[in-house]
Protein backbone atom coordinates (compact mmCIF):
# COMPACT_ATOMS: atom_id res chain seq x y z
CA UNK A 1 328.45 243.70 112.21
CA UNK A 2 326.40 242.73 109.30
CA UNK A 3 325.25 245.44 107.13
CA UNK A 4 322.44 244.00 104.81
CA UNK A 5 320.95 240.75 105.43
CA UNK A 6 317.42 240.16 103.22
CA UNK A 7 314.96 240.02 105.97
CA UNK A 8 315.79 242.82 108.32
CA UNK A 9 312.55 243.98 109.47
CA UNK A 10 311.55 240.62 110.04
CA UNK A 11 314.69 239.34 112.18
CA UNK A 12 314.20 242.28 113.99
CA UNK A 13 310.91 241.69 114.40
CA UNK A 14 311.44 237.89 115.32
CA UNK A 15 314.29 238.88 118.13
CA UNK A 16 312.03 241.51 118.76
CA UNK A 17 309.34 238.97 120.31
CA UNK A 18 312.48 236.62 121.91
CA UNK A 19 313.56 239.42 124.45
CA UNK A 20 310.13 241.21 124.99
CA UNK A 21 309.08 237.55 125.98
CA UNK A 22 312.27 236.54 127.96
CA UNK A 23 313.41 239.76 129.73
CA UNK A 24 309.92 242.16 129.40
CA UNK A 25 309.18 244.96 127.22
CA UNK A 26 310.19 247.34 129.16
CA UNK A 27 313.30 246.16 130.38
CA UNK A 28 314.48 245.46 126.18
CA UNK A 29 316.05 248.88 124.19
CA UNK A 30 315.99 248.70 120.78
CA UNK A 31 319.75 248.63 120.88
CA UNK A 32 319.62 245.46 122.17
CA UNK A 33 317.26 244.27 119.41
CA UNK A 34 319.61 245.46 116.96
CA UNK A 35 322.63 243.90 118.31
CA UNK A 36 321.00 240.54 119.16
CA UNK A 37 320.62 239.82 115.24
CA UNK A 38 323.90 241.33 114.41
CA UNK A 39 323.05 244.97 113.88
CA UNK A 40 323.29 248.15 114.67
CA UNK A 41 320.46 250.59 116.20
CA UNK A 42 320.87 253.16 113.75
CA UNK A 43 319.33 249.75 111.40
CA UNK A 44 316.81 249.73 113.79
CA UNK A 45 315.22 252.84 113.63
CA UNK A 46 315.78 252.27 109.71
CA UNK A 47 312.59 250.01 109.95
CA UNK A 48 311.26 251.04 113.21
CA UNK A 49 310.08 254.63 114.78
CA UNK A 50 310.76 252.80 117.97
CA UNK A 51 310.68 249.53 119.74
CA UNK A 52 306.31 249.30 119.90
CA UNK A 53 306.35 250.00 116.43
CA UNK A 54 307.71 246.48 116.22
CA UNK A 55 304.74 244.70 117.29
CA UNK A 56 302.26 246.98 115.32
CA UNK A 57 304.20 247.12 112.00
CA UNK A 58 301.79 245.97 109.16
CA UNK A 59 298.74 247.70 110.50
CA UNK A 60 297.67 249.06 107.15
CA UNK A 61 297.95 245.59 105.30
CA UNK A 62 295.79 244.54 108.54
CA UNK A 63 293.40 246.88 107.90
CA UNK A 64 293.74 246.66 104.27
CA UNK A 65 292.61 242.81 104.58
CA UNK A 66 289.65 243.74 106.22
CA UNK A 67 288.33 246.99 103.90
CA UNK A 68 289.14 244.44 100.66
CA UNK A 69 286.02 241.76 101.94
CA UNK A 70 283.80 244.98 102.32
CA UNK A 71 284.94 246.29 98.72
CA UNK A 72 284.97 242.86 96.83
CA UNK A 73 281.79 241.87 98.67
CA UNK A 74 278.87 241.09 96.30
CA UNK A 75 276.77 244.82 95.73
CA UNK A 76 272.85 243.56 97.25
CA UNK A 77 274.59 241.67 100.41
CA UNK A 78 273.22 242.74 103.48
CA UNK A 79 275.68 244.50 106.26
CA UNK A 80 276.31 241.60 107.96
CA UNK A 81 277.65 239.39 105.25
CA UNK A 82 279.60 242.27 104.10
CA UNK A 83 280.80 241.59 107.43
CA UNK A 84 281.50 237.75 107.32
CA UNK A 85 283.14 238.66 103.96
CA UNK A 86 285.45 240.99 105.72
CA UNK A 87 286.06 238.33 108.20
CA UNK A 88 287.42 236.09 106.10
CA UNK A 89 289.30 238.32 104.05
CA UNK A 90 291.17 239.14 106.94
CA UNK A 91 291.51 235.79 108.03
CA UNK A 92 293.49 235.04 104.75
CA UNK A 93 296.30 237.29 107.00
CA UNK A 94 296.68 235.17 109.63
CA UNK A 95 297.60 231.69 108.51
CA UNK A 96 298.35 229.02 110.61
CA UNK A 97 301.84 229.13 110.82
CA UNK A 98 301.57 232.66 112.24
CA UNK A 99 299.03 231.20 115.55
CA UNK A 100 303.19 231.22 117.98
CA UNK A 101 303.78 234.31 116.82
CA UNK A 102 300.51 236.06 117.78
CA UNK A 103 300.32 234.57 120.58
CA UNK A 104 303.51 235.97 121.85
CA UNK A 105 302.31 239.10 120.34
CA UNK A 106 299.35 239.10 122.44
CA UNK A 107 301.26 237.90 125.64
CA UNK A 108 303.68 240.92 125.09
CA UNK A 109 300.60 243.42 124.79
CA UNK A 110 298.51 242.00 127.76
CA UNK A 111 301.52 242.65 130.07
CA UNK A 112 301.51 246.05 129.55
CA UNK A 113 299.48 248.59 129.70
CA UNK A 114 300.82 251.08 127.10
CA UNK A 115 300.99 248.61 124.30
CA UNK A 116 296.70 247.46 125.44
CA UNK A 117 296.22 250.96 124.93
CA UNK A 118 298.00 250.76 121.43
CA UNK A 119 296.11 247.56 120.38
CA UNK A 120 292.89 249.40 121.01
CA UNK A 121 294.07 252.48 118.67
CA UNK A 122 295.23 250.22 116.60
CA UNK A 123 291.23 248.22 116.68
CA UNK A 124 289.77 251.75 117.04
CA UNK A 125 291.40 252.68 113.46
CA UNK A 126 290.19 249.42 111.72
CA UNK A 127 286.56 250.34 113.00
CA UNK A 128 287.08 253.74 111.48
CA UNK A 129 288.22 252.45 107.97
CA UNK A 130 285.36 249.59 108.41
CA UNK A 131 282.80 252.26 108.78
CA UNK A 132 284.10 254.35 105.87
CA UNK A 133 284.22 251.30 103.94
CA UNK A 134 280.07 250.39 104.87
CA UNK A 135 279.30 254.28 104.12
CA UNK A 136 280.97 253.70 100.21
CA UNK A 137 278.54 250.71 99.66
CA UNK A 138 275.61 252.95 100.68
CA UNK A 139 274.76 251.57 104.03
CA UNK A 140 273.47 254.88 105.82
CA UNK A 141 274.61 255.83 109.87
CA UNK A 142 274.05 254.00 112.24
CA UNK A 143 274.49 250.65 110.79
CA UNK A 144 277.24 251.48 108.80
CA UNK A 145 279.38 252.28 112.70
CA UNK A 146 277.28 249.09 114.05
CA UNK A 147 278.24 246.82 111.28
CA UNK A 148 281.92 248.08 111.35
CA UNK A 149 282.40 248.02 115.56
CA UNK A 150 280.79 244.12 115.12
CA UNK A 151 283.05 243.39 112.71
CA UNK A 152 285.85 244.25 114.98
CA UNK A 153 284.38 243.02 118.17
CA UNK A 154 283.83 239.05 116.10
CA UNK A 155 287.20 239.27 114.80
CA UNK A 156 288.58 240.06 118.92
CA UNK A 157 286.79 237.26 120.34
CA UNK A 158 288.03 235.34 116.95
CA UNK A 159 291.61 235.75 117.43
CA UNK A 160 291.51 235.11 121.30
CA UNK A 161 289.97 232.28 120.72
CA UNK A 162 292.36 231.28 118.01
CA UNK A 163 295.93 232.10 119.43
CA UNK A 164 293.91 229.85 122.79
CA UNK A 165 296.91 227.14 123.13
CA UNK A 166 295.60 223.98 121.88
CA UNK A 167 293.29 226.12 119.69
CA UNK A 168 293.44 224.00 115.82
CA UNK A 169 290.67 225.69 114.30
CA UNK A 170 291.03 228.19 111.44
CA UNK A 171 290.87 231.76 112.61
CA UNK A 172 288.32 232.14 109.76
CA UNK A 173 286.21 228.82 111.28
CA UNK A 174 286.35 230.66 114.71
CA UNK A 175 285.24 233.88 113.50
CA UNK A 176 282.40 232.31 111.11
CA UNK A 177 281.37 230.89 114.75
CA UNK A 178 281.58 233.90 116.38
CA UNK A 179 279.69 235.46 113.93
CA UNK A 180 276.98 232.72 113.87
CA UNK A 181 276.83 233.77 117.84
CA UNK A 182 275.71 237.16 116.71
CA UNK A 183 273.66 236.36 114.30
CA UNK A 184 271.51 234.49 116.85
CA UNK A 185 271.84 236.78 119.82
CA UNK A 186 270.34 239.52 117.26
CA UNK A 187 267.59 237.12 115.52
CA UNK A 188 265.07 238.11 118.22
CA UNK A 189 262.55 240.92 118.39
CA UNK A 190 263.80 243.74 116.53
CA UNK A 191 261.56 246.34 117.98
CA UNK A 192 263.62 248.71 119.90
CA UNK A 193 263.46 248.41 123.89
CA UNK A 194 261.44 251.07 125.98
């Protein structure tokens, strides 16, 4: 067996995504992850708590992305360009070349229930940190939670739209789209219904 190869947590990310999508999540062990890349499961839970953490490894630097456009937005911009500068900051972490890899991701995640459930922790977290991030500029409650939960519903329709197959736009086109869709839904009266 190989016993240090640069790259672990990536191969075992990458084989990872092979099995889930060939033989199901549920049906792959994290031994078999291990061994399919030439290692040993005791590597595995070197990198990994266990086999979902796989697919949600790099949540803070995802949520870091996000909280960096709200902090390096200009001071006087309004909530929702904070937003759009969130958007794209976070864009910047899904390039291109990382569109077949989401999408298996995603096709992982939508086939079972337990890891949806994660995905929404994991979106429920970012809103969190999003909020937190509006209430350090100043923006009082409750735009602060409704810019933040936007944010996060844009960048969902975004990135479903993005890892779409066929899909060649930007994710950071898409979500400037998206965004433009809210913009306009919202333009209308803003006197509060009865």
């Amino acid at each position: 067996m190989v016993r240090w190869e640069p790259g672990t947590q990536e191969r075992l990310h990458r084989a990872a995504l092979e099995l889930f999508a060939t033989r199901g999540y549920e049906e792959t062990t994290a031994a078999e992850i291990a061994q399919s890349v030439g290692l040993t499961e005791r590597t595995f839970f070197r990198h990994f708590a266990d086999k979902r953490e796989v697919l949600f490894h790099g949540q803070q630097l995802f949520v870091q992305a996000f909280v960096e456009g709200v902090d390096t937005a200009p001071p006087a911009a309004a909530p929702i360009e904070v937003v759009a500068a969130a958007l794209r900051s976070a864009a910047a972490f899904f390039p291109d070349e990382r569109r077949s890899r989401s999408r298996a991701r995603q096709s992982v995640i939508d086939r079972n229930p337990a890891l949806q459930e994660r995905e929404l922790h994991k979106l429920a977290i970012l809103a969190t940190a999003l909020a937190e991030a509006f209430r350090a500029r100043g923006v009082g409650e409750p735009a602060a939670t409704l810019a933040a939960d936007s944010g996060v519903t844009v960048f969902m329709i975004a990135f479903t739209q993005w890892i779409r197959e066929g899909e060649e736009r930007s994710l950071s086109d898409i979500a400037a789209g998206v965004l433009g869709e809210l913009r306009a839904l919202t333009g209308g009266s803003s006197a509060p219904a009865a």
